[in-house]
C-alpha atoms as a PDB file:
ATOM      1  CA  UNK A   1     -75.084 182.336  30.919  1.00  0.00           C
ATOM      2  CA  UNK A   2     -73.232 182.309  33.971  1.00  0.00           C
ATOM      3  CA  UNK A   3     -74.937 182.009  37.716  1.00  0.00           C
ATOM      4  CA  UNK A   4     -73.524 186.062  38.623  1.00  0.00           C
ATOM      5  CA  UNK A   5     -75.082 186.490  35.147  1.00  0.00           C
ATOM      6  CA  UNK A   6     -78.593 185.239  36.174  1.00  0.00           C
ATOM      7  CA  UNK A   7     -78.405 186.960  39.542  1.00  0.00           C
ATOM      8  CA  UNK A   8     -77.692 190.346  37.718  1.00  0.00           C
ATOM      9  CA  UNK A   9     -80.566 189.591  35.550  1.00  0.00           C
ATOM     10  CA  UNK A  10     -82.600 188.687  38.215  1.00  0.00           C
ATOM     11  CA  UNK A  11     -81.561 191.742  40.452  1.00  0.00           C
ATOM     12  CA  UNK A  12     -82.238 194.100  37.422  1.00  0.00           C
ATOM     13  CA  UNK A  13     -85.937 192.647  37.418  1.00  0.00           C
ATOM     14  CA  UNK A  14     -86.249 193.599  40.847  1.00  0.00           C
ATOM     15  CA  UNK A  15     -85.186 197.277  40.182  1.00  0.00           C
ATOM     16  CA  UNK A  16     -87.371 197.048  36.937  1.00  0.00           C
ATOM     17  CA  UNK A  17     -90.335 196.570  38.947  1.00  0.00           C
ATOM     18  CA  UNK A  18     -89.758 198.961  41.958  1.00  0.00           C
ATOM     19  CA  UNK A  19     -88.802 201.457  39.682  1.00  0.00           C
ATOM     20  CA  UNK A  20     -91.904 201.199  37.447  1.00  0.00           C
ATOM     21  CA  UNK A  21     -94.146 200.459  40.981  1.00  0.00           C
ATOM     22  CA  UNK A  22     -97.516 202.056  39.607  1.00  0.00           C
ATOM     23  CA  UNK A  23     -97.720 200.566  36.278  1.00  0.00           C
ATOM     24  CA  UNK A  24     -96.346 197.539  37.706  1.00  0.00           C
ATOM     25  CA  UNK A  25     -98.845 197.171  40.723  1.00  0.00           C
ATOM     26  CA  UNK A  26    -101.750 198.036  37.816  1.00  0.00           C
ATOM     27  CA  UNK A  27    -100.702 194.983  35.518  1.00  0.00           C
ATOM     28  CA  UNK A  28    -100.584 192.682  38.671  1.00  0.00           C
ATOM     29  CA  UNK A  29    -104.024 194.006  39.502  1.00  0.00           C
ATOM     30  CA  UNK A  30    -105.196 192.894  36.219  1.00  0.00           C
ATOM     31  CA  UNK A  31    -103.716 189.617  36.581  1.00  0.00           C
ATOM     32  CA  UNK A  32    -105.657 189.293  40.331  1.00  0.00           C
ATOM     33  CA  UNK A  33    -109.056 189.567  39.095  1.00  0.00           C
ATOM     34  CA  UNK A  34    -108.113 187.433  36.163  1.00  0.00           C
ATOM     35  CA  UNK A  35    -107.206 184.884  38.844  1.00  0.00           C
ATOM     36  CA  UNK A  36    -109.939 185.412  41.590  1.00  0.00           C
ATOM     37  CA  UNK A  37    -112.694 184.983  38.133  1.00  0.00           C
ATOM     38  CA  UNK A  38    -110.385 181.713  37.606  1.00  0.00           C
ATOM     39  CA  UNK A  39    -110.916 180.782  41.816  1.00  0.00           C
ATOM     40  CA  UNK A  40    -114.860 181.442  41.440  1.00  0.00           C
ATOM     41  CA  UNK A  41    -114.992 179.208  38.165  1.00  0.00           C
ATOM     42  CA  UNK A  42    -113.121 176.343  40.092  1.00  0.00           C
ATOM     43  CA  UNK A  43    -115.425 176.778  43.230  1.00  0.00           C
ATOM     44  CA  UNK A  44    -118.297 177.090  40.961  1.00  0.00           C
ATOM     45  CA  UNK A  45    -116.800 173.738  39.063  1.00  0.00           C
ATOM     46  CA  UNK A  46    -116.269 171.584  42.183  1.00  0.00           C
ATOM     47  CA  UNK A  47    -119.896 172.763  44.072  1.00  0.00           C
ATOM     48  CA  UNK A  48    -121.538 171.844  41.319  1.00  0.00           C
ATOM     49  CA  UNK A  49    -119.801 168.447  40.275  1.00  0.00           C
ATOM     50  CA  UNK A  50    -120.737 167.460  43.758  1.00  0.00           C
ATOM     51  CA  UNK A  51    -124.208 168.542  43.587  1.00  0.00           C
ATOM     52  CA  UNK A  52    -124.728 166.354  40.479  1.00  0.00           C
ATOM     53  CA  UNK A  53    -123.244 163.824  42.171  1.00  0.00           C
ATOM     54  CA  UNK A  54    -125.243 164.147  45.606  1.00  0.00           C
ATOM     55  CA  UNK A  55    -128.460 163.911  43.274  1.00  0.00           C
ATOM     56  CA  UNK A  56    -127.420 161.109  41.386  1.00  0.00           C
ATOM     57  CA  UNK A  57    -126.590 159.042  44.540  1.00  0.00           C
ATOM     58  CA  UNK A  58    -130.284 160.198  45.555  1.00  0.00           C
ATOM     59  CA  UNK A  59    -131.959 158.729  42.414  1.00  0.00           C
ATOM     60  CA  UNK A  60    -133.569 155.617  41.856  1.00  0.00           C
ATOM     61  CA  UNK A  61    -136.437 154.015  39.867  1.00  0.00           C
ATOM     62  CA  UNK A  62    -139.447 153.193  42.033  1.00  0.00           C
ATOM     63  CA  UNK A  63    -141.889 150.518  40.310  1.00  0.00           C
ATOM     64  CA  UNK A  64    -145.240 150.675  41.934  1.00  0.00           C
ATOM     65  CA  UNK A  65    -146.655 147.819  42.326  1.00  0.00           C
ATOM     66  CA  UNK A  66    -150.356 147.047  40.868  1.00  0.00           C
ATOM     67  CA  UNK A  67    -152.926 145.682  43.842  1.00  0.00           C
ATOM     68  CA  UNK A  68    -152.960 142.468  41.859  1.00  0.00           C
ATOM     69  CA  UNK A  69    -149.275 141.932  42.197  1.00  0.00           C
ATOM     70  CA  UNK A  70    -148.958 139.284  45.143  1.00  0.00           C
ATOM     71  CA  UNK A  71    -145.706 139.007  47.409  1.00  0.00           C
ATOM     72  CA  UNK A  72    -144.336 136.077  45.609  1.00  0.00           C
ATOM     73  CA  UNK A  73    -144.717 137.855  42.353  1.00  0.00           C
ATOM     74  CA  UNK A  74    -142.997 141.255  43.716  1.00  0.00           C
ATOM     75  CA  UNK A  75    -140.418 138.685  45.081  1.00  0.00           C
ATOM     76  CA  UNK A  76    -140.245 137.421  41.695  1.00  0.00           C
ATOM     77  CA  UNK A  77    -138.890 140.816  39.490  1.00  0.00           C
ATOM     78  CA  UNK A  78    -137.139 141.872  43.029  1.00  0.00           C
ATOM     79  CA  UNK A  79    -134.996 138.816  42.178  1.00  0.00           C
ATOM     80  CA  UNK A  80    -134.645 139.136  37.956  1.00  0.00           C
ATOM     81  CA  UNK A  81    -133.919 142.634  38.625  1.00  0.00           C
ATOM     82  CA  UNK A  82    -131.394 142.207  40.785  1.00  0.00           C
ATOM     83  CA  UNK A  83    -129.656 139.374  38.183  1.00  0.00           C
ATOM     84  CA  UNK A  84    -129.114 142.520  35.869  1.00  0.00           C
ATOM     85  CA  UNK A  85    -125.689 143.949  36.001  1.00  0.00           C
ATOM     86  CA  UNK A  86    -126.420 147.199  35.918  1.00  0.00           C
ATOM     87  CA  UNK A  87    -128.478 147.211  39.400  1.00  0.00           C
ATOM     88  CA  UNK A  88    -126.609 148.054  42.375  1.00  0.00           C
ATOM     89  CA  UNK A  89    -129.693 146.682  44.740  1.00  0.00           C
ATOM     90  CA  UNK A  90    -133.449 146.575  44.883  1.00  0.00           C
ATOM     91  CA  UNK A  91    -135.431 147.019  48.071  1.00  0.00           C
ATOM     92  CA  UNK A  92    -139.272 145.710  48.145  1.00  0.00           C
ATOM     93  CA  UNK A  93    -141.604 147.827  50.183  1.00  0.00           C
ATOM     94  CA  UNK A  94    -144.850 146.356  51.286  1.00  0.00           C
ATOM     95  CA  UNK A  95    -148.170 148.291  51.483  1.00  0.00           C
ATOM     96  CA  UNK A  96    -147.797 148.406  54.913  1.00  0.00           C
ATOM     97  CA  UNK A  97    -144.272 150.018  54.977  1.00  0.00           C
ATOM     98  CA  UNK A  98    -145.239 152.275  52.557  1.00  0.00           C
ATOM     99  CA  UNK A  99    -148.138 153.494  54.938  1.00  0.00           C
ATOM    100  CA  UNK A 100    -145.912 153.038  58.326  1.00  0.00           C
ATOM    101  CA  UNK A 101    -143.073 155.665  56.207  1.00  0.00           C
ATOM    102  CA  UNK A 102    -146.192 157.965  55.104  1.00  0.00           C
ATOM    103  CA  UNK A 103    -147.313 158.302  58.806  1.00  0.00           C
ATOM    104  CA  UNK A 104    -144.024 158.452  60.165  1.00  0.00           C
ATOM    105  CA  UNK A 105    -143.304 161.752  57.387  1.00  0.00           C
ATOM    106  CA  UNK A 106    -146.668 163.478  57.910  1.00  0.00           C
ATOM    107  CA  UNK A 107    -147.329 162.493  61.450  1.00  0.00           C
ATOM    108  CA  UNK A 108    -147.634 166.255  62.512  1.00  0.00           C
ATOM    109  CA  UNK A 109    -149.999 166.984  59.707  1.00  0.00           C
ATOM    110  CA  UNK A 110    -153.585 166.643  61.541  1.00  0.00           C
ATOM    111  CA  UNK A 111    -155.280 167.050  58.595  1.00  0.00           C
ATOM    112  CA  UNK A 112    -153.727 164.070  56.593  1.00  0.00           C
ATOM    113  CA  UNK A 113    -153.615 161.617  59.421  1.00  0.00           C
ATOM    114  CA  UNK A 114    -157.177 162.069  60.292  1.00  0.00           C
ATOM    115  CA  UNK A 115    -157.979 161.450  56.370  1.00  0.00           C
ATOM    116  CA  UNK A 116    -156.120 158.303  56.408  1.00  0.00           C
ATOM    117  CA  UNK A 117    -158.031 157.271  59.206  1.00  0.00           C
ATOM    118  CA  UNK A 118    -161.342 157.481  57.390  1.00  0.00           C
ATOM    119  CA  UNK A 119    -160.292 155.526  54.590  1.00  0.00           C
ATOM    120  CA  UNK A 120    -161.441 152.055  54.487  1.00  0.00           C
ATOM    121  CA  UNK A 121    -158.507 150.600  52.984  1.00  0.00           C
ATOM    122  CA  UNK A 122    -154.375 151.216  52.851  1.00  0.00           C
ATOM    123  CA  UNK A 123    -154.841 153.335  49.969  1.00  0.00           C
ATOM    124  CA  UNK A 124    -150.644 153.327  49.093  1.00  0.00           C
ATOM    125  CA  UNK A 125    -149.161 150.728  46.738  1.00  0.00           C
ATOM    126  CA  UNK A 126    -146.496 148.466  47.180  1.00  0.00           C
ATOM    127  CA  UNK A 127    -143.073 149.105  45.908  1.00  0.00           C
ATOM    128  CA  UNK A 128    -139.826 148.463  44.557  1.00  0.00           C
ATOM    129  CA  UNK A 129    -136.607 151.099  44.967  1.00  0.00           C
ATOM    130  CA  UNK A 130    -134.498 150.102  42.361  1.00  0.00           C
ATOM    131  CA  UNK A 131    -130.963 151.558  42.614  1.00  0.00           C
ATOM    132  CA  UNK A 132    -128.272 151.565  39.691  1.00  0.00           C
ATOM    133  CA  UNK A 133    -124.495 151.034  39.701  1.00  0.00           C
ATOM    134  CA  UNK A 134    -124.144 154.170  37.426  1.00  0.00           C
ATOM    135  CA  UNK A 135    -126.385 157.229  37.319  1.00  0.00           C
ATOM    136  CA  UNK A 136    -126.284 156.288  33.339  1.00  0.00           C
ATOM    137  CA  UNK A 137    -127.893 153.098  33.868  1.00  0.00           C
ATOM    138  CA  UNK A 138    -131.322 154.468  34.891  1.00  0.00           C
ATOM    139  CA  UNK A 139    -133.410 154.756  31.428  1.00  0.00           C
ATOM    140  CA  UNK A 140    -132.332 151.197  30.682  1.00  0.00           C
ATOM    141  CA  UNK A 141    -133.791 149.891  33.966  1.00  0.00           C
ATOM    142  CA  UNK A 142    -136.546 152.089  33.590  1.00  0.00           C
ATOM    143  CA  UNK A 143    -137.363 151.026  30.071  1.00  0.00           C
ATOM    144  CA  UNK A 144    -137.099 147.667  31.090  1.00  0.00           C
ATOM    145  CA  UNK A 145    -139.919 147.696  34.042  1.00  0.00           C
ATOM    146  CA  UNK A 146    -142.085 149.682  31.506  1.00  0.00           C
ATOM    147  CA  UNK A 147    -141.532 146.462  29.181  1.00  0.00           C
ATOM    148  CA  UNK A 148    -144.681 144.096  28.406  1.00  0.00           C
ATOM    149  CA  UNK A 149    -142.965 141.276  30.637  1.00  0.00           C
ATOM    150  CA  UNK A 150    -143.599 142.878  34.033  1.00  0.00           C
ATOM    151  CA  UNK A 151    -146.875 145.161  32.799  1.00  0.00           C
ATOM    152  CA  UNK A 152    -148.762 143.036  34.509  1.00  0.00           C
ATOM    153  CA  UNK A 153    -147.236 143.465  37.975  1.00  0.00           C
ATOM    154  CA  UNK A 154    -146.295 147.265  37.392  1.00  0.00           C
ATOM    155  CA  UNK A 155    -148.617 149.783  37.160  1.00  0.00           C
ATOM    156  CA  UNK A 156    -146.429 152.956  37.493  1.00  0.00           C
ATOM    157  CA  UNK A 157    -142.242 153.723  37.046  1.00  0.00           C
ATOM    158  CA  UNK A 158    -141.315 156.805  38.745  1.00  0.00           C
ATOM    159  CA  UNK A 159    -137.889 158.079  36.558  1.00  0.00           C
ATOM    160  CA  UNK A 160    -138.857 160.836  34.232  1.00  0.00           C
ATOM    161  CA  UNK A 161    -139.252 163.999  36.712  1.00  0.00           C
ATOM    162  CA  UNK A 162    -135.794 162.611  38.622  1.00  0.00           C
ATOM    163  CA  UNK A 163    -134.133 162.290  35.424  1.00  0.00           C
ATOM    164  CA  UNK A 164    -135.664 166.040  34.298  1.00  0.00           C
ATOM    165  CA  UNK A 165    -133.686 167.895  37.872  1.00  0.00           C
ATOM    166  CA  UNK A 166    -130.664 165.714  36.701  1.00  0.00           C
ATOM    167  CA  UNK A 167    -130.650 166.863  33.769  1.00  0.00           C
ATOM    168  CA  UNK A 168    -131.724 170.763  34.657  1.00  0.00           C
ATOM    169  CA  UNK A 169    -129.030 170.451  36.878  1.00  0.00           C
ATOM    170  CA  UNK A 170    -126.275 169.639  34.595  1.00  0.00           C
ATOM    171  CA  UNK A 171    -127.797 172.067  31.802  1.00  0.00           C
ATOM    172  CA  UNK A 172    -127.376 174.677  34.871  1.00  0.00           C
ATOM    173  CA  UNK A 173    -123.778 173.907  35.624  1.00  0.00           C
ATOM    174  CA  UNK A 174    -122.711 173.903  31.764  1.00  0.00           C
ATOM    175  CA  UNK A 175    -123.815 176.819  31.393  1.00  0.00           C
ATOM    176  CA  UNK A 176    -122.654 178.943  34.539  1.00  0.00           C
ATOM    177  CA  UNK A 177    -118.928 177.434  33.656  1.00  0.00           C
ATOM    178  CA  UNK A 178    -119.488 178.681  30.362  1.00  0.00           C
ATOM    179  CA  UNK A 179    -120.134 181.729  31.233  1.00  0.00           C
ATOM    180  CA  UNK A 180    -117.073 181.917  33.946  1.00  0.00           C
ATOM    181  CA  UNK A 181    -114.838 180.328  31.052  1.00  0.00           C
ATOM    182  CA  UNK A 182    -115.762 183.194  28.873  1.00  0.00           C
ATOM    183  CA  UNK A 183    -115.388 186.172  31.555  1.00  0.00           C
ATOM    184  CA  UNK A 184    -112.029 184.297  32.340  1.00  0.00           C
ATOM    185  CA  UNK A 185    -110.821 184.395  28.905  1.00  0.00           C
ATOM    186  CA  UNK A 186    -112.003 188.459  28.702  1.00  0.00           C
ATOM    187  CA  UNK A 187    -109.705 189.090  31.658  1.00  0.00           C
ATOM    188  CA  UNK A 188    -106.905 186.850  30.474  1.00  0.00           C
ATOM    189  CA  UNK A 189    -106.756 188.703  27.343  1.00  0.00           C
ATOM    190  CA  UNK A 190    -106.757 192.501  29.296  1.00  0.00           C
ATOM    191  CA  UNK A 191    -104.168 191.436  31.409  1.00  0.00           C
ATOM    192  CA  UNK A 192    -102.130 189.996  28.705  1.00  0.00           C
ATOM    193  CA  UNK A 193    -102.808 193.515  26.958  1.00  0.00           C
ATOM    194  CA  UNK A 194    -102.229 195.716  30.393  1.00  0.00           C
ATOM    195  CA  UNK A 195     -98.928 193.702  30.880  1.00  0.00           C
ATOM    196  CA  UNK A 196     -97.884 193.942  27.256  1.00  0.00           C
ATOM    197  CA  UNK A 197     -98.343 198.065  27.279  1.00  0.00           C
ATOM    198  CA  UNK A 198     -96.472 197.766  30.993  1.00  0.00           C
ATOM    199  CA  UNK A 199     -93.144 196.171  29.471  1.00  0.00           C
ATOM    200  CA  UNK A 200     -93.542 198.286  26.871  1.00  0.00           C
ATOM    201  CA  UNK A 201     -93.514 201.664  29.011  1.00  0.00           C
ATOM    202  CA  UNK A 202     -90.573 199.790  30.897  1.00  0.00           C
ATOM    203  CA  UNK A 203     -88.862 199.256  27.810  1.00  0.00           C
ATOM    204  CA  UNK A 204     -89.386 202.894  26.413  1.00  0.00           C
ATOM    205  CA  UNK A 205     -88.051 204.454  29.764  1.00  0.00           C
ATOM    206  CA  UNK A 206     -85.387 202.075  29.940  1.00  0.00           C
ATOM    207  CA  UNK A 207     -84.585 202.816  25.715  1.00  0.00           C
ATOM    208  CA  UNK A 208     -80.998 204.685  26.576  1.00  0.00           C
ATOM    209  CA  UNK A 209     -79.300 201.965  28.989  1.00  0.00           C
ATOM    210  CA  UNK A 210     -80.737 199.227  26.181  1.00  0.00           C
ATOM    211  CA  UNK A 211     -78.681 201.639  23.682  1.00  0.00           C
ATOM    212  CA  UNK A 212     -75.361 201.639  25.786  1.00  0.00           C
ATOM    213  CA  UNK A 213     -75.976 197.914  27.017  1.00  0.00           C
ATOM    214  CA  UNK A 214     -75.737 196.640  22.412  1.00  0.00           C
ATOM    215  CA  UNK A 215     -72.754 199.334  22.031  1.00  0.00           C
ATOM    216  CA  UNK A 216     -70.748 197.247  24.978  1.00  0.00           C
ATOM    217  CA  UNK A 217     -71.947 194.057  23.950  1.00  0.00           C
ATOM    218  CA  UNK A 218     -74.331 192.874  26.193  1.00  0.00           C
ATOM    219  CA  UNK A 219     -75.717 189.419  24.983  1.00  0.00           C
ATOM    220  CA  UNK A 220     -79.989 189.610  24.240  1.00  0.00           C
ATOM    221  CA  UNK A 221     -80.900 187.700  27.050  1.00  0.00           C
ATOM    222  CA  UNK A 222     -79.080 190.048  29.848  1.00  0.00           C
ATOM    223  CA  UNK A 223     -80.887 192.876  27.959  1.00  0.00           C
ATOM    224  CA  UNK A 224     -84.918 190.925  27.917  1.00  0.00           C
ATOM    225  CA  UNK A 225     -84.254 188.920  30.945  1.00  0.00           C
ATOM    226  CA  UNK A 226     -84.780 191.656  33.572  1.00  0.00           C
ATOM    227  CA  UNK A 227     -88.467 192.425  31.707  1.00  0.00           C
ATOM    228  CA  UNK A 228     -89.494 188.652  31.644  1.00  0.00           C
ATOM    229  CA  UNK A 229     -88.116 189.118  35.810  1.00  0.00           C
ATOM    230  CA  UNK A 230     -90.296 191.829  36.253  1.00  0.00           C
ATOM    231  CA  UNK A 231     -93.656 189.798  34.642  1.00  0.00           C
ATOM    232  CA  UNK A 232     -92.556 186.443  36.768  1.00  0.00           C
ATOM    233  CA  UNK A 233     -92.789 189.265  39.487  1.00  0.00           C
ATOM    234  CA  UNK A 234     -96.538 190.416  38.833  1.00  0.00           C
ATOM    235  CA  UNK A 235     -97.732 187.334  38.185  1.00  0.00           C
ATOM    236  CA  UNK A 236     -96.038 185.561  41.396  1.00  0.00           C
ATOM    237  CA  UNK A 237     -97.577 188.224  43.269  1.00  0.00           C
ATOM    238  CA  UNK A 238    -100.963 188.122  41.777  1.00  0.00           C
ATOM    239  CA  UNK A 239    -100.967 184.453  42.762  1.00  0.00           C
ATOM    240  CA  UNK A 240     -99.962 184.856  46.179  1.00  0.00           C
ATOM    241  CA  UNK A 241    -102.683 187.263  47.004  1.00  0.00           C
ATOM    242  CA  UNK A 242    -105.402 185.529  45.310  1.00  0.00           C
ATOM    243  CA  UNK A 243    -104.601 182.467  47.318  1.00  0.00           C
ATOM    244  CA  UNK A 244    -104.209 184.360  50.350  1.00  0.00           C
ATOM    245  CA  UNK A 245    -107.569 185.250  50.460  1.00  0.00           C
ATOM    246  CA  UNK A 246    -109.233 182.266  48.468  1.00  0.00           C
ATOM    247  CA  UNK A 247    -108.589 179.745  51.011  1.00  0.00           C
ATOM    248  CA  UNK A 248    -110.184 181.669  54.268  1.00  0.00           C
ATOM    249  CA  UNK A 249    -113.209 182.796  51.445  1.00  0.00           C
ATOM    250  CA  UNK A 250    -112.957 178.819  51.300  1.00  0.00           C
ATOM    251  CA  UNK A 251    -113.556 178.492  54.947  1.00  0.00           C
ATOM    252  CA  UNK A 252    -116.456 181.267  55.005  1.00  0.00           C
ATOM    253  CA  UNK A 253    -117.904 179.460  52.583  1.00  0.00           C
ATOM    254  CA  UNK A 254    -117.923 175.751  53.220  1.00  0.00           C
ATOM    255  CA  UNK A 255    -120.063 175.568  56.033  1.00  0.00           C
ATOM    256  CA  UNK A 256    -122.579 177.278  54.048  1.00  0.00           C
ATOM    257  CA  UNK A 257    -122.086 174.824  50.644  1.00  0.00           C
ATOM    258  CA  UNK A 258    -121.824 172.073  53.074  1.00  0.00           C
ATOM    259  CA  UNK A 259    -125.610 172.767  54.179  1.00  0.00           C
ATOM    260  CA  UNK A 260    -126.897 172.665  50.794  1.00  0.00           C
ATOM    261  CA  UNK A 261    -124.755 169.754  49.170  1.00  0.00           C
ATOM    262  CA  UNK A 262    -125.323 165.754  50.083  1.00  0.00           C
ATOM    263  CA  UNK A 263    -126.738 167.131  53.324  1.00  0.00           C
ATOM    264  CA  UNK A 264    -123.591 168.110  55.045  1.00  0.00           C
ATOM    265  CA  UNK A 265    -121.202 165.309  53.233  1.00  0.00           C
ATOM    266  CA  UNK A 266    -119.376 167.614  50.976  1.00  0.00           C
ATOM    267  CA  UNK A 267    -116.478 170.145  52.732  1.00  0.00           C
ATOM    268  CA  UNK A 268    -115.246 172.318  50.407  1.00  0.00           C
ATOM    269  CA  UNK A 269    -112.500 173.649  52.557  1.00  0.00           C
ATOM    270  CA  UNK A 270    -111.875 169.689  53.058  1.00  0.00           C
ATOM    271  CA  UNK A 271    -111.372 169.490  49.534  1.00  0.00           C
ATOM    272  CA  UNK A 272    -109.101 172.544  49.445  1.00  0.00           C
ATOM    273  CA  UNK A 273    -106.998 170.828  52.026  1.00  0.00           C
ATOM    274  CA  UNK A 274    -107.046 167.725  49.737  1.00  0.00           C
ATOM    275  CA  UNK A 275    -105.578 169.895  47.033  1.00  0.00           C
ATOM    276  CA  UNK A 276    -103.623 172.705  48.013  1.00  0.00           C
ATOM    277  CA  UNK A 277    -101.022 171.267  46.376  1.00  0.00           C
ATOM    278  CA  UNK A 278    -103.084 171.427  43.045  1.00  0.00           C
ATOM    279  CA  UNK A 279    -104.879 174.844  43.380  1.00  0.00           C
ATOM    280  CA  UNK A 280    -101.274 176.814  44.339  1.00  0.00           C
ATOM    281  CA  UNK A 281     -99.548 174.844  41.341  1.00  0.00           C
ATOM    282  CA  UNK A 282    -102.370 175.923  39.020  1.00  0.00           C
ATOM    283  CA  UNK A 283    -103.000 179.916  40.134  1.00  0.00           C
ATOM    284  CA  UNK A 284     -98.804 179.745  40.533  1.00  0.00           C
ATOM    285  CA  UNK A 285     -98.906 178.504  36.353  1.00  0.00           C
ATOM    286  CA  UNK A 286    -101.475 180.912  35.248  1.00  0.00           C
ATOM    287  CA  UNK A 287    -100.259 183.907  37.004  1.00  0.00           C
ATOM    288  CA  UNK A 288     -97.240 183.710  35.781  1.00  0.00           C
ATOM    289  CA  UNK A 289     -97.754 182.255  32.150  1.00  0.00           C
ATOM    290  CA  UNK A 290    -100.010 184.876  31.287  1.00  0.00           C
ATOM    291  CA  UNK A 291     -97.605 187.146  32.998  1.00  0.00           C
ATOM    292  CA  UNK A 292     -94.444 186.177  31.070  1.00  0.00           C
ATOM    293  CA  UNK A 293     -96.115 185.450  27.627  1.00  0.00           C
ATOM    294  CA  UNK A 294     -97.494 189.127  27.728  1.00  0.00           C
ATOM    295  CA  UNK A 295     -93.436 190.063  28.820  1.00  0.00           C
ATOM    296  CA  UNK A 296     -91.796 187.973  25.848  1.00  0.00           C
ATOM    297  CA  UNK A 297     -94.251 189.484  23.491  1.00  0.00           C
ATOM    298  CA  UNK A 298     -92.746 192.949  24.458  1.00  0.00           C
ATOM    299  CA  UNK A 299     -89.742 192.462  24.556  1.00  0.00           C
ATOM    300  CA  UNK A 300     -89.006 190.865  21.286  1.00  0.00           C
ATOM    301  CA  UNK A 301     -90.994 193.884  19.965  1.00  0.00           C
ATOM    302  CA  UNK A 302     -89.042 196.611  21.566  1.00  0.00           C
ATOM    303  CA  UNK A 303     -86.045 195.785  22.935  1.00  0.00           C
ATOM    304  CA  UNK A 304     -84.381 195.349  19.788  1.00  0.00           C
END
């Protein structure tokens, strides 16, 4: 096939697709909500990956400390603890840190301060923060200060309710991609269907030039190539608009994500910028792969 071959083909297309405008601008509708479900699943995707992640950065294991545990003792498992290789660090907090930090967080609260002041004693225990390499590393470490070897210096590991949010967390965001993955699919397969039926129509009007076009000898591929045109056509354009209005929804939206995710350290429209390049490539592929598969389908039904 020649280059004034392909540009015939190609100009065809074009003419295909004006000349069909209505059922052509409904199949490209199709195809946009298709891809604006696909741009809320991949919002919905990254928010959430970096929720899990803000969390995870958050949790630790906190060993409180029984009163008979002295200072050189605490020393003692802040040091073996630290020899593991899964810890990333381990921070020892005193009673009177702990105490200092409770004052400092509830200094407004009249009520509390004015209790601690009648007690007779620092009624908080001393601490360690122990903090992992890997979120995954946390039940060992936690299984391994509930151990017999440091019962007697440990009266209390704090891990199970972090580890229960973690893990609510992740159960949430399974299940909310799920659910976009399925609506996703749903409209993939109408617009596949609405695109199909739109070739077809195109085909059926177009039935008499296909006629002359096999009785001159026209090859196949001059014949189909101006329908697979017009579905690289709807689903270009369906791309185009859904990113033109997915990356200033982006920049609505970050601030707001922004306040709720690793307090303020996750931009969504900085990770848009980061990759553009990635999101036009994939809304650019599934535009027009859905668009063109639905095309070929049609045509090497009909336009025999």
């Amino acid at each position: 096939m020649t280059w004034l071959t392909v540009g015939r083909v190609v100009q065809w297309g074009v003419r295909h697709f004006w000349r069909n405008i209505w059922l052509s601008l409904a199949a490209t509708g199709v195809l946009l909500l298709t891809l604006a479900m696909l741009a809320l699943l991949l919002i919905i995707t990254v928010v959430g990956r970096a929720s899990l992640k803000a969390i995870e950065e958050k949790v630790d294991v906190t060993a409180f400390l029984t009163d008979v545990a002295t200072a050189e003792a605490a020393l003692a498992v802040k040091a073996d603890l630290e020899g593991r290789a899964d810890v990333a660090s381990v921070q020892y907090v005193t009673k009177e840190q702990a105490l200092a930090a409770f004052r400092a967080r509830h200094g407004s609260n009249t009520v509390i301060t004015q209790a601690l002041q009648e007690l007779p004693d620092n009624p908080l225990q001393a601490s360690l923060v122990v903090r992992a390499k890997s979120a995954q590393a946390y039940p060992d470490i936690a299984a391994g200060l509930n151990s017999p070897k440091y019962q007697p210096f440990v009266s209390k590991v704090t891990f199970e309710d972090n580890r229960d949010v973690i893990n609510r967390l992740a159960v949430i965001l399974r299940t909310t991609r799920r659910i976009g993955l399925i609506l996703t699919v749903v409209l993939a397969v109408i617009a596949i269907l609405v695109t199909f039926n739109t070739i077809r129509l195109a085909i059926y009007g177009y039935r008499e030039e296909i006629e002359i076009m096999h009785l001159v000898g026209a090859s196949p591929w001059f014949i189909k190539g101006p329908f697979l045109v017009e579905g690289v056509l709807q689903g270009g354009i369906a791309a185009v608009v859904t990113l033109f209005y997915l990356y200033p929804f982006i920049q609505v939206l970050s601030p707001r994500v922004s306040a709720f995710v690793a307090d303020g350290g996750f931009q969504l429209s900085q990770w848009a910028a980061e990759h553009v390049l990635g999101v036009t490539i994939l809304f650019f592929s599934a535009g027009i792969i859905l668009s063109v598969v639905s095309s070929w389908a049609a045509v090497r039904r009909y336009a025999r």
